[in-house]
C-alpha atoms as a PDB file:
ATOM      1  CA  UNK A   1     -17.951 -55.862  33.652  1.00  0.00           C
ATOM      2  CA  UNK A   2     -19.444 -55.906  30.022  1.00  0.00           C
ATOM      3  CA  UNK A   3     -20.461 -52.079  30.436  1.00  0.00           C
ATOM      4  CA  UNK A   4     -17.206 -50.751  31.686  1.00  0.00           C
ATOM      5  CA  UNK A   5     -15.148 -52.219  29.138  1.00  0.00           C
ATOM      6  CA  UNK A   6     -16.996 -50.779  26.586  1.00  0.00           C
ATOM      7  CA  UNK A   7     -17.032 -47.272  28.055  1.00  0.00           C
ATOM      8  CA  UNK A   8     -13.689 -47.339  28.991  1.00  0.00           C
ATOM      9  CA  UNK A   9     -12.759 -46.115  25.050  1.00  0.00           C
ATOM     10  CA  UNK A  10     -15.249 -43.612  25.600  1.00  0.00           C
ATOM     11  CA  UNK A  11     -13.492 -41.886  28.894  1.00  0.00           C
ATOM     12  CA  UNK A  12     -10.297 -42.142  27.715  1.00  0.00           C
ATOM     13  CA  UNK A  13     -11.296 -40.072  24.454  1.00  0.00           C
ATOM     14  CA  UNK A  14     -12.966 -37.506  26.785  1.00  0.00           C
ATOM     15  CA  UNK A  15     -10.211 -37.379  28.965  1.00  0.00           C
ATOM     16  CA  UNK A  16      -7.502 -36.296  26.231  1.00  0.00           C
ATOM     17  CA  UNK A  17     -10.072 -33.726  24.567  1.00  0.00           C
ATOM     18  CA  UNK A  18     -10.400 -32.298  27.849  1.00  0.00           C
ATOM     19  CA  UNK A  19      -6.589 -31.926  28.758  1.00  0.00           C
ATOM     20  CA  UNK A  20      -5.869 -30.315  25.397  1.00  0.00           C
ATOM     21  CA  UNK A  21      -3.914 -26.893  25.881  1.00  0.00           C
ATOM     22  CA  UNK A  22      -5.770 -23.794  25.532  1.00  0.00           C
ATOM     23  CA  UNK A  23      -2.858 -22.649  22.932  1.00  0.00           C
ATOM     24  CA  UNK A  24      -3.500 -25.955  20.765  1.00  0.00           C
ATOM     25  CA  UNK A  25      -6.999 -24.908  20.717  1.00  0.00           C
ATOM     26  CA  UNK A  26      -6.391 -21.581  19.424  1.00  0.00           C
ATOM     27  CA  UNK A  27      -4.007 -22.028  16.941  1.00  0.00           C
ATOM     28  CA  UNK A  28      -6.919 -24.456  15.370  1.00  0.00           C
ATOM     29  CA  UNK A  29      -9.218 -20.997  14.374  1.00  0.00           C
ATOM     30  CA  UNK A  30      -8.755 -19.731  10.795  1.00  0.00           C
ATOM     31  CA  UNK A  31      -8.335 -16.033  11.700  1.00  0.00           C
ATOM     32  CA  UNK A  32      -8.567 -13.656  14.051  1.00  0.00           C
ATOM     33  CA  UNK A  33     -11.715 -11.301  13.074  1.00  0.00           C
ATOM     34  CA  UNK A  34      -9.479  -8.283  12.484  1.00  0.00           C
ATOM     35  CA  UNK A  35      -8.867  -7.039   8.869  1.00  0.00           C
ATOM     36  CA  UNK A  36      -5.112  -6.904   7.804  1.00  0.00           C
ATOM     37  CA  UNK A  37      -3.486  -4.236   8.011  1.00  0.00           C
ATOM     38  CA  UNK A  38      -3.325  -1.446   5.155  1.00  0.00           C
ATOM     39  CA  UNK A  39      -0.030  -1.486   3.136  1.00  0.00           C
ATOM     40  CA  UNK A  40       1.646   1.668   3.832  1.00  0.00           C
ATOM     41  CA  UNK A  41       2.407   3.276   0.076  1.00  0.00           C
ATOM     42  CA  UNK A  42       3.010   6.128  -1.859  1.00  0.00           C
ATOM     43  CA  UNK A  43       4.766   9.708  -1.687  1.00  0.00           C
ATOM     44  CA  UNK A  44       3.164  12.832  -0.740  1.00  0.00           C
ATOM     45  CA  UNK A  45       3.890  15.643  -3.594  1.00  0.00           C
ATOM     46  CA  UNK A  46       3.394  19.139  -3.558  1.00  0.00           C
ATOM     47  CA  UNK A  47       3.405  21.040  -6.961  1.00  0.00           C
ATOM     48  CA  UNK A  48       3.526  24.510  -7.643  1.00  0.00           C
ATOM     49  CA  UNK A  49       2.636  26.492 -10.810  1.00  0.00           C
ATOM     50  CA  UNK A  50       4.391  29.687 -11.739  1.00  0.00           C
ATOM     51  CA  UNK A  51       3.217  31.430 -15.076  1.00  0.00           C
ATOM     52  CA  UNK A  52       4.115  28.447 -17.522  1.00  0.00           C
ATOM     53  CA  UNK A  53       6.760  26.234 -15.157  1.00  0.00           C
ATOM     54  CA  UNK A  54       5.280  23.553 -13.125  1.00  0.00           C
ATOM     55  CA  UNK A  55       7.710  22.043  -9.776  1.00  0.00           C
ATOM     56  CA  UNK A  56       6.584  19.371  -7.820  1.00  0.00           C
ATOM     57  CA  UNK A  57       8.584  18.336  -4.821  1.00  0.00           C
ATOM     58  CA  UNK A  58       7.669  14.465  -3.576  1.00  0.00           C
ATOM     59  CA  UNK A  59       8.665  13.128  -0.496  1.00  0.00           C
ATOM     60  CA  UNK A  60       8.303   9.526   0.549  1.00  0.00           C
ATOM     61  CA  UNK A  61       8.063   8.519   4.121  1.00  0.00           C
ATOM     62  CA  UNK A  62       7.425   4.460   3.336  1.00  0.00           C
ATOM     63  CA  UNK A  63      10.019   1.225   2.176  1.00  0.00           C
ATOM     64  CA  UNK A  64       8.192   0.556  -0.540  1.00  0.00           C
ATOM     65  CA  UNK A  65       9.939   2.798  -3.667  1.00  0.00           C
ATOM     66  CA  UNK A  66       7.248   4.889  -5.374  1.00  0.00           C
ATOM     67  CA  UNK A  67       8.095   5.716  -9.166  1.00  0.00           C
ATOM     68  CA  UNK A  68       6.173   8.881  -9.389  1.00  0.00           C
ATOM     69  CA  UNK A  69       5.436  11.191 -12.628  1.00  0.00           C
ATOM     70  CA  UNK A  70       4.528  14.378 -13.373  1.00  0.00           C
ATOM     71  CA  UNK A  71       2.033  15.661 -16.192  1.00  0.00           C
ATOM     72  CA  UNK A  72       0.985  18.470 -17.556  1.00  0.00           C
ATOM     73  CA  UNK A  73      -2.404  19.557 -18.956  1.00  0.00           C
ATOM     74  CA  UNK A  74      -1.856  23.346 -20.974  1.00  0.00           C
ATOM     75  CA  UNK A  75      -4.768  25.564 -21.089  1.00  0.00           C
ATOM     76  CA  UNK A  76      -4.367  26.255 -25.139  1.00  0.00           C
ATOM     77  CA  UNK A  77      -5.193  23.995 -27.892  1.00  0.00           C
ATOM     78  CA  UNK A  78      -2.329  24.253 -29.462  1.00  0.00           C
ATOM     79  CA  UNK A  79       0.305  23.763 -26.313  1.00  0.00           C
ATOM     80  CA  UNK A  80       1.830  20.390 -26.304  1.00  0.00           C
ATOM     81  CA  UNK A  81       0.361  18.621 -23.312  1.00  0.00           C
ATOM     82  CA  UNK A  82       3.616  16.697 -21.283  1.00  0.00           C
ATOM     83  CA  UNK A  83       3.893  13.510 -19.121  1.00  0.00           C
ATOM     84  CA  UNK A  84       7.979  13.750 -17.411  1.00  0.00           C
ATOM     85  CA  UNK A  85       9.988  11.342 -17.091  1.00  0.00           C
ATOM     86  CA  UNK A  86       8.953   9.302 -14.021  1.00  0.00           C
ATOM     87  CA  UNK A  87      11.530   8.896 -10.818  1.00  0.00           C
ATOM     88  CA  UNK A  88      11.794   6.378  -8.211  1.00  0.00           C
ATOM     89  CA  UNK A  89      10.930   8.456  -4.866  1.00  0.00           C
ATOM     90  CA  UNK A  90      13.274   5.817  -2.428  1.00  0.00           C
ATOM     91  CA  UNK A  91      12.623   5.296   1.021  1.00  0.00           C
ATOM     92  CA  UNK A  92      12.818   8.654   2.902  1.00  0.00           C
ATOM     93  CA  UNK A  93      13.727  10.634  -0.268  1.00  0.00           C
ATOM     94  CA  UNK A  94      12.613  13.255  -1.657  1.00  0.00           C
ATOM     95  CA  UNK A  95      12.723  13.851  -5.893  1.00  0.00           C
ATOM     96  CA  UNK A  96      12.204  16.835  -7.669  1.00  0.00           C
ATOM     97  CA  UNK A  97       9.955  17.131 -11.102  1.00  0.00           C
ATOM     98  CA  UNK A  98       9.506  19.989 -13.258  1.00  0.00           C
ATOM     99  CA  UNK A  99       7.955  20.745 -16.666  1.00  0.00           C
ATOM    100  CA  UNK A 100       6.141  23.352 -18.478  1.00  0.00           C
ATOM    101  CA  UNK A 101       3.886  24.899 -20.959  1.00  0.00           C
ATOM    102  CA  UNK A 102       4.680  27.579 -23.706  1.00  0.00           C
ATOM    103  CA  UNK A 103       1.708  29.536 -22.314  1.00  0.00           C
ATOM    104  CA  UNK A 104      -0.940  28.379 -19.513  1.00  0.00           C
ATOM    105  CA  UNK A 105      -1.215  25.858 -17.513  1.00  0.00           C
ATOM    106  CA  UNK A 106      -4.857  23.983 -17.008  1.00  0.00           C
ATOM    107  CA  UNK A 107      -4.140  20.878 -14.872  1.00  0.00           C
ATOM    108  CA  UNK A 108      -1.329  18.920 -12.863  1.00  0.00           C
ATOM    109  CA  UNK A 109      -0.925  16.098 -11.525  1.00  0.00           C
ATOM    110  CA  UNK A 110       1.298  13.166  -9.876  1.00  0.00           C
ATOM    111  CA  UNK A 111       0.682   9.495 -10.866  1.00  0.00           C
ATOM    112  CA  UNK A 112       2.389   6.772  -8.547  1.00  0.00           C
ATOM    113  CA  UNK A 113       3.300   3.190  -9.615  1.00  0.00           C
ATOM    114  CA  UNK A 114       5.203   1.184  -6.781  1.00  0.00           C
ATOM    115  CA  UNK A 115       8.277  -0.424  -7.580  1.00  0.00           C
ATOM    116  CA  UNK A 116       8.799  -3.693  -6.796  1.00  0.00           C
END
């Protein structure tokens, strides 16, 4: 009688681990193996350069509100480089940017800050 006694604790405890749930058993892992998924962000421009005027068109397809900017490298040293004035590209909105050089135009491009 001494030796069931004693393993009586010891069948009961196996007995409970082994009716456990599969759920309760999963929910116990820290994750799942997959990477999270990507935040979706940021408004696809297209610019176009005419002579000395500079348009960019930016359309933005996500929630998140982009604040987009355009700037402005001019080809002579003596044209005034220009950054515009950024504008918050909403959800499924599309802004408009322009600028320009007196003469040339060297480089453009579209920075992107998302607005919180």
């Amino acid at each position: 009688m001494r030796l069931s006694r004693s393993l009586a604790p010891a069948a009961a405890a196996l007995a409970l681990v082994l009716a456990l749930p599969y759920d309760a058993a999963s929910h116990a892992r820290v994750g799942s193996g997959h990477p999270p998924a990507p935040q979706l962000f940021g408004a696809s421009c297209r610019t176009t350069v005419q002579g000395s005027r500079v348009v960019a068109y930016c359309h933005n397809p996500y929630v998140a509100t982009d604040r987009v900017q355009l700037h402005i490298e001019c080809a002579e040293w003596w044209d005034i480089d220009t950054d515009g004035a950024p504008a918050d590209a909403g959800p499924a909105s599309t802004v408009r940017l322009s600028g320009r050089c007196w003469k040339d135009v060297r480089a453009v491009w579209i920075s992107h800050l998302e607005v919180s």
